[in-house]
PDB file of N, CA and C in Angstrom:
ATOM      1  N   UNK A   1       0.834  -1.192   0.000  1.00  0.00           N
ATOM      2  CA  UNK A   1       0.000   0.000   0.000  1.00  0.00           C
ATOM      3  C   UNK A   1       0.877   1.254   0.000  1.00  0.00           C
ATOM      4  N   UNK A   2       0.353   2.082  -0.446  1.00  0.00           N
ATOM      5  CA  UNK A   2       1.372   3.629  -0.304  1.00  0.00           C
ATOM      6  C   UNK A   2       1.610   3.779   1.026  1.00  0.00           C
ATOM      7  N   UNK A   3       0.901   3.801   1.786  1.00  0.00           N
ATOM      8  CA  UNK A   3       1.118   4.532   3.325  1.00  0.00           C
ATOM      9  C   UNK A   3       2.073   3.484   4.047  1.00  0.00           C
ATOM     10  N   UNK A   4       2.196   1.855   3.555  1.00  0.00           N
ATOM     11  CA  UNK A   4       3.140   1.341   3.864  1.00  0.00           C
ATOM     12  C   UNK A   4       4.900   1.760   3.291  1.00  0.00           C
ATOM     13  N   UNK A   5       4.693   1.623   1.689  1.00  0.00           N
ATOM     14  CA  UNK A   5       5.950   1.897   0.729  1.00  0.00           C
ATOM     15  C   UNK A   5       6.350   3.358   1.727  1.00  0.00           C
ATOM     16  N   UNK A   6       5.284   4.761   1.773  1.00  0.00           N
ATOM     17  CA  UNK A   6       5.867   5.621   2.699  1.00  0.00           C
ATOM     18  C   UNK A   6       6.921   5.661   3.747  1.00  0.00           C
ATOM     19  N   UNK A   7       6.211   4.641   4.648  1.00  0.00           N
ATOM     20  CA  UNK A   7       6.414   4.796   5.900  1.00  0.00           C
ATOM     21  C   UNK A   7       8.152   3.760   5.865  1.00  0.00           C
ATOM     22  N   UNK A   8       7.851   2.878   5.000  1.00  0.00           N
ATOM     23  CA  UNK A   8       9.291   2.178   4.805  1.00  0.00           C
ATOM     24  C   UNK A   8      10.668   3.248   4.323  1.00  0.00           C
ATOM     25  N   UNK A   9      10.208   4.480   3.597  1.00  0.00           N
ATOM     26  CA  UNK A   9      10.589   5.252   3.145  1.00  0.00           C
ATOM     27  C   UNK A   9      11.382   5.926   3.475  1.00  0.00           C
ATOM     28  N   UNK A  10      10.242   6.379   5.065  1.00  0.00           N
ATOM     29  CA  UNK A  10      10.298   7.460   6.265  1.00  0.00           C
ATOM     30  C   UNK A  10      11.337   6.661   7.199  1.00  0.00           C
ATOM     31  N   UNK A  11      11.626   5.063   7.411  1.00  0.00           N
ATOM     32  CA  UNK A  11      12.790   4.533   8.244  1.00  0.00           C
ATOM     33  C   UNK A  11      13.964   4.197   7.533  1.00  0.00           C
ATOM     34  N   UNK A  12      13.703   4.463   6.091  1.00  0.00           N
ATOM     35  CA  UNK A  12      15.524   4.315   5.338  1.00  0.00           C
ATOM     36  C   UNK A  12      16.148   5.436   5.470  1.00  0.00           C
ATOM     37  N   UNK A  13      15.222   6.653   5.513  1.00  0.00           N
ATOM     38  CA  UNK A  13      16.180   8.087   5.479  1.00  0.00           C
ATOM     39  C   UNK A  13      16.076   8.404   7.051  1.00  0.00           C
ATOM     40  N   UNK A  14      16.140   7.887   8.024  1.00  0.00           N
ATOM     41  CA  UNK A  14      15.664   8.400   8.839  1.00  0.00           C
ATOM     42  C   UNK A  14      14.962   9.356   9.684  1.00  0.00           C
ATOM     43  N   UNK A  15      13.656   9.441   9.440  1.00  0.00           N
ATOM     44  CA  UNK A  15      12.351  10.099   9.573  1.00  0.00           C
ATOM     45  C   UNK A  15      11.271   9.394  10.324  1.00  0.00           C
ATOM     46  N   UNK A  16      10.632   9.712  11.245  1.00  0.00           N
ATOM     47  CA  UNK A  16       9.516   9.248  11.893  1.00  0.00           C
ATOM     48  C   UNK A  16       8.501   9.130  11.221  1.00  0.00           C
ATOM     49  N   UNK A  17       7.766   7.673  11.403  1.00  0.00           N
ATOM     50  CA  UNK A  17       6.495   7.753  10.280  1.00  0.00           C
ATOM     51  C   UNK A  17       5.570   8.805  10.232  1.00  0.00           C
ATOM     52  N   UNK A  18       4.745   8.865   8.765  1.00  0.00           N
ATOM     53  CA  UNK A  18       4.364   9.958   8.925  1.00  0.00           C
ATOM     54  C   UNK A  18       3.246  10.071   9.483  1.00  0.00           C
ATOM     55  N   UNK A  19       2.477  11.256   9.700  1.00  0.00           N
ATOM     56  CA  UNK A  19       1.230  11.492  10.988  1.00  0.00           C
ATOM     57  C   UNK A  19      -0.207  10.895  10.190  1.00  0.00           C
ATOM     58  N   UNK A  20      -0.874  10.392  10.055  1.00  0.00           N
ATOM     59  CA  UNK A  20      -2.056   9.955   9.523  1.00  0.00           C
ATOM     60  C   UNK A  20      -3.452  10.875  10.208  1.00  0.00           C
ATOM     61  N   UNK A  21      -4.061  11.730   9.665  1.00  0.00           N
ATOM     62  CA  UNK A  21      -4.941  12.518   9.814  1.00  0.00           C
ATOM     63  C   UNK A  21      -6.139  12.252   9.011  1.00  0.00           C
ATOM     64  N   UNK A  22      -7.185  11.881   9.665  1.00  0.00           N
ATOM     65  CA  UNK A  22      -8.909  11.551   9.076  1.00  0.00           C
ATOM     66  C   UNK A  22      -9.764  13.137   9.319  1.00  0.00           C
ATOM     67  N   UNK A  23     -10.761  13.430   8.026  1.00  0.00           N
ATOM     68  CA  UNK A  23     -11.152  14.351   8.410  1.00  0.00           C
ATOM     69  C   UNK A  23     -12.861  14.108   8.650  1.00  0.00           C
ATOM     70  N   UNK A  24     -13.597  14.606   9.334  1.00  0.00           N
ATOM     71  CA  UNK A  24     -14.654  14.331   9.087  1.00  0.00           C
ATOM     72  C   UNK A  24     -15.882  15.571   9.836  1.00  0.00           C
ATOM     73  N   UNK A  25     -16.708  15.283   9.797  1.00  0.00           N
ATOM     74  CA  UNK A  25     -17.729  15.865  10.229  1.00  0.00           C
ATOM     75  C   UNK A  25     -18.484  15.658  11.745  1.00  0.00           C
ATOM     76  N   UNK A  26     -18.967  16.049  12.271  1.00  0.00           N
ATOM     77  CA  UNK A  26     -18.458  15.369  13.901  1.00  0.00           C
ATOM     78  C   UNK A  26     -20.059  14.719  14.010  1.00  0.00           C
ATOM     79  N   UNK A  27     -21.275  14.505  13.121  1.00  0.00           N
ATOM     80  CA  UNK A  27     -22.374  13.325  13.198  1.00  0.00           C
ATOM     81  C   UNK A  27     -21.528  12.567  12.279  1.00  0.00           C
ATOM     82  N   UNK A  28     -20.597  12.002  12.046  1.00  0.00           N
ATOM     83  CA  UNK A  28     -19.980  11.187  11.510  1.00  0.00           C
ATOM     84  C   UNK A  28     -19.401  10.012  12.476  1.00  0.00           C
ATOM     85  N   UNK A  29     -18.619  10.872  13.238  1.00  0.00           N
ATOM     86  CA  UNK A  29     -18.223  10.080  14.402  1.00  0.00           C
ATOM     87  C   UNK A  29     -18.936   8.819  15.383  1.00  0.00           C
ATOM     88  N   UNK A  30     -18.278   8.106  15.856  1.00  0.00           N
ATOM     89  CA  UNK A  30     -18.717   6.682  16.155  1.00  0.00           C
ATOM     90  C   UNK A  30     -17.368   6.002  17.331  1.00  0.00           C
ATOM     91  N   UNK A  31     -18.050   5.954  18.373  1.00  0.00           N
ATOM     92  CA  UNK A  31     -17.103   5.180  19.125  1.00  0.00           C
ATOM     93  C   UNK A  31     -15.631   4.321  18.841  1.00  0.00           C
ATOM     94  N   UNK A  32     -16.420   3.495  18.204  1.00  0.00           N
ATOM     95  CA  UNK A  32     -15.626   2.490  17.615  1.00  0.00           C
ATOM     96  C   UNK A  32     -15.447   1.831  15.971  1.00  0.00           C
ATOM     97  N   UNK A  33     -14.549   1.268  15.746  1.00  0.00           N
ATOM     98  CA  UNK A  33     -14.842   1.032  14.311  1.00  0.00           C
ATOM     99  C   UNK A  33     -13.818  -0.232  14.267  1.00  0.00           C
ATOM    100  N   UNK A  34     -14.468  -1.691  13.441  1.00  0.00           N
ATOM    101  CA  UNK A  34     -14.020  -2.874  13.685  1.00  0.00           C
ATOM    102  C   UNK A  34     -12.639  -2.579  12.786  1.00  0.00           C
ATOM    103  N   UNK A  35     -11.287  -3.327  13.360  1.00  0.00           N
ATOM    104  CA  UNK A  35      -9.859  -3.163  12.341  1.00  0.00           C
ATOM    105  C   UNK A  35      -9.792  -4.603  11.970  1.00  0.00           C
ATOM    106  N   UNK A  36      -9.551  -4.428  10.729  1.00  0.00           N
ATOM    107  CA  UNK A  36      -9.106  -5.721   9.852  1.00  0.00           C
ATOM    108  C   UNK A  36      -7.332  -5.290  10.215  1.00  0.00           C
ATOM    109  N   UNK A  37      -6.607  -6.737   9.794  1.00  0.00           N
ATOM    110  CA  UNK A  37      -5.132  -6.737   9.787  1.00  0.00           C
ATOM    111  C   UNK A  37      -4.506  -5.634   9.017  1.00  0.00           C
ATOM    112  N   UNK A  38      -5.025  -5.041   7.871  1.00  0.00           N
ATOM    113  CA  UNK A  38      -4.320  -4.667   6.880  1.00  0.00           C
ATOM    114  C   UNK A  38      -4.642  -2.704   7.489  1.00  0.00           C
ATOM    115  N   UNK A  39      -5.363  -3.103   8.144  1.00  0.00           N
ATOM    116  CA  UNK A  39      -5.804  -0.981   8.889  1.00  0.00           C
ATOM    117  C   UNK A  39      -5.055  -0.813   9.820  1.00  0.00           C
ATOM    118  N   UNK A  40      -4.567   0.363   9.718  1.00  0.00           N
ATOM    119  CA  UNK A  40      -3.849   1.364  10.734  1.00  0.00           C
ATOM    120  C   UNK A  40      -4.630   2.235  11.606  1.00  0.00           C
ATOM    121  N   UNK A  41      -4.396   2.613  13.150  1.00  0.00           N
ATOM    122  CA  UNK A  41      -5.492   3.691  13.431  1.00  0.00           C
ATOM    123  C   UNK A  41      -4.742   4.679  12.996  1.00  0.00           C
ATOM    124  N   UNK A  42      -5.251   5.543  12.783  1.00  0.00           N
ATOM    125  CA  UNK A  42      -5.035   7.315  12.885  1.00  0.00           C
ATOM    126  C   UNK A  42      -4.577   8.015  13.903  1.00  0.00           C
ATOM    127  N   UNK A  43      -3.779   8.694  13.667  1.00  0.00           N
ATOM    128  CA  UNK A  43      -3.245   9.684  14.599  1.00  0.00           C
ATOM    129  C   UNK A  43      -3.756  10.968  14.773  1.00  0.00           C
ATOM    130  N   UNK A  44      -4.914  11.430  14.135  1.00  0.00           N
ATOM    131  CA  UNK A  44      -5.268  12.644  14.145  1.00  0.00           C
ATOM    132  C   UNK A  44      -6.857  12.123  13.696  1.00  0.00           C
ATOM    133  N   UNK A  45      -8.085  12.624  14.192  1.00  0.00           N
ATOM    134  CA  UNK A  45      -9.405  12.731  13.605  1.00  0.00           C
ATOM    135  C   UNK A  45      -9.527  14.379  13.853  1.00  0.00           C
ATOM    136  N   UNK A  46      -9.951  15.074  12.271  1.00  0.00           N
ATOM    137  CA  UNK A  46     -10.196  16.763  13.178  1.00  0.00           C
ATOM    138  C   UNK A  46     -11.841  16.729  12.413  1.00  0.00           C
ATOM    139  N   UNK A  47     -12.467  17.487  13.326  1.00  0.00           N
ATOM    140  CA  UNK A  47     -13.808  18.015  12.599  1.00  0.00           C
ATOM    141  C   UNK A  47     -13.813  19.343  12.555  1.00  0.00           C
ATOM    142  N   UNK A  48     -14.883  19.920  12.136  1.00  0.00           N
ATOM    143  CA  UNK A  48     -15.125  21.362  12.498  1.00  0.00           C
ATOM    144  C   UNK A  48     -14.518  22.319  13.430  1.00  0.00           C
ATOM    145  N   UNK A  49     -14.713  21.677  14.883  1.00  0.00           N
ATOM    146  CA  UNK A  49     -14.553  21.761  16.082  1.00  0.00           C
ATOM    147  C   UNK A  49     -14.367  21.473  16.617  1.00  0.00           C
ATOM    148  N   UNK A  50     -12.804  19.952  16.663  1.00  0.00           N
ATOM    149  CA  UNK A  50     -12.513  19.812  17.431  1.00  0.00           C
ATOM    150  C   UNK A  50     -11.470  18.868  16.681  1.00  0.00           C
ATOM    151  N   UNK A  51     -10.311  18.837  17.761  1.00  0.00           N
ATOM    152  CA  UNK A  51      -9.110  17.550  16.896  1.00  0.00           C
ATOM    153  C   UNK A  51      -8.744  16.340  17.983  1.00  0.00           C
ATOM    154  N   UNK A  52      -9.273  15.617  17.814  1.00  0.00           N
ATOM    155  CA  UNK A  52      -9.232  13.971  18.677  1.00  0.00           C
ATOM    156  C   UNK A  52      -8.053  13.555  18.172  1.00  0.00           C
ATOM    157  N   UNK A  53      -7.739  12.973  19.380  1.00  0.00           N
ATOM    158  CA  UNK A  53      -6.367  12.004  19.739  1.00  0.00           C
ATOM    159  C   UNK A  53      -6.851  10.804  19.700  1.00  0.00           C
ATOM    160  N   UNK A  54      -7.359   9.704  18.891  1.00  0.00           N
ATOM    161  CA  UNK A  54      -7.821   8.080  19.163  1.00  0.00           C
ATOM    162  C   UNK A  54      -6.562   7.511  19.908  1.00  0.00           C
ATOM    163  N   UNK A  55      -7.377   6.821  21.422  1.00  0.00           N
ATOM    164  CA  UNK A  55      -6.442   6.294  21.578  1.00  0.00           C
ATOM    165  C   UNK A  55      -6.306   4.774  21.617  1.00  0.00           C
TER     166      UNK A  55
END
């Protein structure tokens, strides 16, 4: 996947992977959300009004 090839990218030159940011709308939002093997969480969700840390 790109965000993998990236991130392999980001540890040959030495660079911290990069930040993964979801944007959305905040009736969008939802507790939880099931992860298959191949998903990453996010490091950033921002809405309108507000920027969540998932932890």
């Amino acid at each position: 996947s790109f965000l993998r090839r990236l991130t392999e990218h980001y540890d040959a030159i030495g660079h911290p992977p990069p930040t993964t940011i979801g944007l959305c709308l905040a009736p969008q939002l939802v507790e939880q959300v099931p992860l298959a093997a191949h998903d990453k969480m996010l490091d950033l969700v921002v809405t309108p009004t507000e920027v969540i840390r998932p932890q």
